[in-house]
Protein backbone atom coordinates (compact mmCIF):
# COMPACT_ATOMS: atom_id res chain seq x y z
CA UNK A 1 -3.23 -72.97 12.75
CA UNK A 2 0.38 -71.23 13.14
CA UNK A 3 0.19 -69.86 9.71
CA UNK A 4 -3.24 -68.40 10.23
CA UNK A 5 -2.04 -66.83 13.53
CA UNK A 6 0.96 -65.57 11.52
CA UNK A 7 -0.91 -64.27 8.60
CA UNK A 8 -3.49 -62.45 10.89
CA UNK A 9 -0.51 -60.73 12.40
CA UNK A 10 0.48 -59.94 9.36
CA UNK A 11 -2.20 -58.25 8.17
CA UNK A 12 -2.64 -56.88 11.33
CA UNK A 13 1.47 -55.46 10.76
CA UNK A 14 0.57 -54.72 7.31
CA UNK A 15 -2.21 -52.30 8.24
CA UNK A 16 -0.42 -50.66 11.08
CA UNK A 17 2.46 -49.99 8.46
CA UNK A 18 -0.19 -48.67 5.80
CA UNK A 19 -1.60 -46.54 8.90
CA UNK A 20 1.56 -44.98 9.90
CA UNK A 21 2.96 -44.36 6.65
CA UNK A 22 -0.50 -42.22 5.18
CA UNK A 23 -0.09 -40.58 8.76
CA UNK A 24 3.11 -39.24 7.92
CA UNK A 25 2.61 -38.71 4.60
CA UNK A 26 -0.56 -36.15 5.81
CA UNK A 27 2.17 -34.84 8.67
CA UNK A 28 4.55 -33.79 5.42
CA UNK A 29 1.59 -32.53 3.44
CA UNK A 30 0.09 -30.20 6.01
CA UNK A 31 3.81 -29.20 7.01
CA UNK A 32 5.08 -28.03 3.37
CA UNK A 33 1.50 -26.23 3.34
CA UNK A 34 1.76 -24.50 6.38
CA UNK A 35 5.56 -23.70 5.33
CA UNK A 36 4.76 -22.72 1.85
CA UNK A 37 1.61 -20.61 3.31
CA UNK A 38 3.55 -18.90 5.86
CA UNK A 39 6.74 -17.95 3.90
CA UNK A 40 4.44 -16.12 1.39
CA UNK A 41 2.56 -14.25 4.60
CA UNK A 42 5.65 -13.35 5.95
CA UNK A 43 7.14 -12.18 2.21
CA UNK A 44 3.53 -9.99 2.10
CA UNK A 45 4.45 -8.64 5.75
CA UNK A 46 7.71 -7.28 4.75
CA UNK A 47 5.99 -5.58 1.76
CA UNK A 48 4.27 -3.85 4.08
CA UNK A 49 6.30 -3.35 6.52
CA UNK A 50 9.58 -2.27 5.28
CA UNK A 51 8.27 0.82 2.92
CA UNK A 52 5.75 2.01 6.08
CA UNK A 53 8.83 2.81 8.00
CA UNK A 54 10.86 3.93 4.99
CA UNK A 55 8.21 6.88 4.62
CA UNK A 56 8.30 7.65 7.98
CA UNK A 57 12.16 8.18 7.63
CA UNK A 58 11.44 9.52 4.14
CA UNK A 59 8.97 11.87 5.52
CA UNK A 60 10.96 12.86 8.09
CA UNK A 61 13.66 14.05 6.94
CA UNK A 62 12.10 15.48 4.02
CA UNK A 63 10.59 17.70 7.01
CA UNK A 64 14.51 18.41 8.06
CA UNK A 65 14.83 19.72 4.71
CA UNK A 66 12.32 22.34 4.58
CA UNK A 67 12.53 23.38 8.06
CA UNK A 68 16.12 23.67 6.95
CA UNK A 69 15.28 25.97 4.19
CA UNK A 70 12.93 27.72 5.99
CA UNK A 71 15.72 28.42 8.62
CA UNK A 72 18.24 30.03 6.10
CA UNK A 73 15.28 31.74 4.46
CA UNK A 74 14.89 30.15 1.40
CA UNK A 75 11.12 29.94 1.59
CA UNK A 76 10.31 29.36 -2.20
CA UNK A 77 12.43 26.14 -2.23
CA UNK A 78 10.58 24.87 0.31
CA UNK A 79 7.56 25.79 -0.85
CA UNK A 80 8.65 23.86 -4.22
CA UNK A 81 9.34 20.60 -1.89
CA UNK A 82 6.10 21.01 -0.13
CA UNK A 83 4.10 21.68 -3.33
CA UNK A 84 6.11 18.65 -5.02
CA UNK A 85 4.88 16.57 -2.18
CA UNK A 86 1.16 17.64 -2.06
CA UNK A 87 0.96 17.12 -5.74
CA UNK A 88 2.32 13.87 -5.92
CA UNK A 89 0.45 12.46 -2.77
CA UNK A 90 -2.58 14.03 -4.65
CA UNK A 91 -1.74 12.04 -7.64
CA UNK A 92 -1.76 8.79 -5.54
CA UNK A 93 -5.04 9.49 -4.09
CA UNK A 94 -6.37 9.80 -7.73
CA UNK A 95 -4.67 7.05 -9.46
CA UNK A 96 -6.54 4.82 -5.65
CA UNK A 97 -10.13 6.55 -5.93
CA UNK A 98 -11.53 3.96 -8.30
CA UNK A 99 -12.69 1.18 -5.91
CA UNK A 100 -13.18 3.67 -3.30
CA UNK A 101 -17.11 3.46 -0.98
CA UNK A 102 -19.50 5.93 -1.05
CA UNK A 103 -18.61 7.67 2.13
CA UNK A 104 -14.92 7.61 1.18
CA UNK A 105 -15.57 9.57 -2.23
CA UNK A 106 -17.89 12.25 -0.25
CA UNK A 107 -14.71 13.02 2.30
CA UNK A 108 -12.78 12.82 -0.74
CA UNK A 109 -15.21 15.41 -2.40
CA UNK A 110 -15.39 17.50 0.71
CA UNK A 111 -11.26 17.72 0.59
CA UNK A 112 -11.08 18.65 -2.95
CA UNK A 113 -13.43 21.28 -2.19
CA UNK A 114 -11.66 22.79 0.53
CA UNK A 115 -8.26 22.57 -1.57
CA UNK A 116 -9.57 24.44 -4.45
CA UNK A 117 -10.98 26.98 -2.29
CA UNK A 118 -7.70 27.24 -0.91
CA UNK A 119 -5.89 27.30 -4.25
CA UNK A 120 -8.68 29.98 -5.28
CA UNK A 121 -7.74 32.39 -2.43
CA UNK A 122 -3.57 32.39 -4.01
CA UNK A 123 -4.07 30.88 -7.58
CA UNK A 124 -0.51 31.92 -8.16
CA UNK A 125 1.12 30.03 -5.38
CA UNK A 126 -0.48 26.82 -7.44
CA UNK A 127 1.19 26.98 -10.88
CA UNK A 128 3.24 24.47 -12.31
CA UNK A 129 6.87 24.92 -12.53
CA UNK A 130 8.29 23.24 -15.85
CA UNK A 131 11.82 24.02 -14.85
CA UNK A 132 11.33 21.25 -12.09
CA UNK A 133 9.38 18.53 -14.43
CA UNK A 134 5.83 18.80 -12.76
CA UNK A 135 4.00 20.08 -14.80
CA UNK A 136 2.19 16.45 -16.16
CA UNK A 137 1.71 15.49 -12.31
CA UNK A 138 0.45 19.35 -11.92
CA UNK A 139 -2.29 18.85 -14.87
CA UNK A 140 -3.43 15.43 -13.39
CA UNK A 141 -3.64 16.83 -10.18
CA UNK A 142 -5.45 19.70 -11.60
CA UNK A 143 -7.72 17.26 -13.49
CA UNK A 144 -8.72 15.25 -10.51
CA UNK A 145 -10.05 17.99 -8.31
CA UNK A 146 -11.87 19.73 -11.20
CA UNK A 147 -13.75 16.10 -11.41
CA UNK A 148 -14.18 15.69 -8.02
CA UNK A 149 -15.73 19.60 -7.46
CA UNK A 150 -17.51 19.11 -10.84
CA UNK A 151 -19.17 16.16 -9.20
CA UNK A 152 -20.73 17.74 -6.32
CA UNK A 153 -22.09 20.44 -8.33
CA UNK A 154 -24.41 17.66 -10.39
């Protein structure tokens, strides 16, 4: 009767042990998940995060520049940096239009519209300047507003 006291208790040890040892090993699972989850999250954040504030400072003292410029009267330079600027944020918006909603390409539409209007009024305040290396980024820019006003007019 001893022994079968004994072996009940353990079994009853044994299962306590099996019990305690799968509850750890799911503690160390769900741990090296949630640390393997959140390391890439927080790698993702600082993608984000680092180059937002970057352009700020970027944009910022670009700004510096040109009022600089401005100030000593050197108003075509500046009008090269802001030019430079608009083209290649233009180029961005192109090369991010292709997954882009319906009501996001009409404002889109509306904005290319209004810029070539604008560049109609002064077309030679829009020319490319080879000496500076724009002039693919001028042609693509060029490109992607004649699409985008040759689409409203279907």
């Amino acid at each position: 009767m001893a022994q079968l006291s004994t072996l009940g208790c353990y079994a009853r040890l044994m299962k306590s042990l099996i019990c305690i040892l799968l509850t750890a090993f799911l503690a160390v699972g769900l741990f090296f998940a949630g640390w393997r989850f959140g390391y890439h999250q927080l790698e993702a954040g600082r993608e984000f995060a680092v180059p937002l504030i970057d352009t700020r400072l970027a944009n910022a003292a670009s700004k510096a520049v040109i009022l600089h410029l401005m100030d000593l009267g050197q108003y075509s330079d500046a009008r090269a940096i802001v030019q430079g600027q608009f083209n290649n944020q233009m180029l961005e918006v192109a090369l991010d239009s292709g997954d882009w909603d319906v009501s996001r390409h009409d404002a889109a539409r509306r904005a290319c519209e209004a810029i070539v209007t604008f560049r109609n009024a002064y077309p030679s305040n829009y020319l490319c300047r080879p000496d500076h290396g724009d002039a693919w980024t001028v042609d693509q820019v060029n490109a992607y507003l004649k699409r985008m006003t040759e689409e409203s007019k279907k």
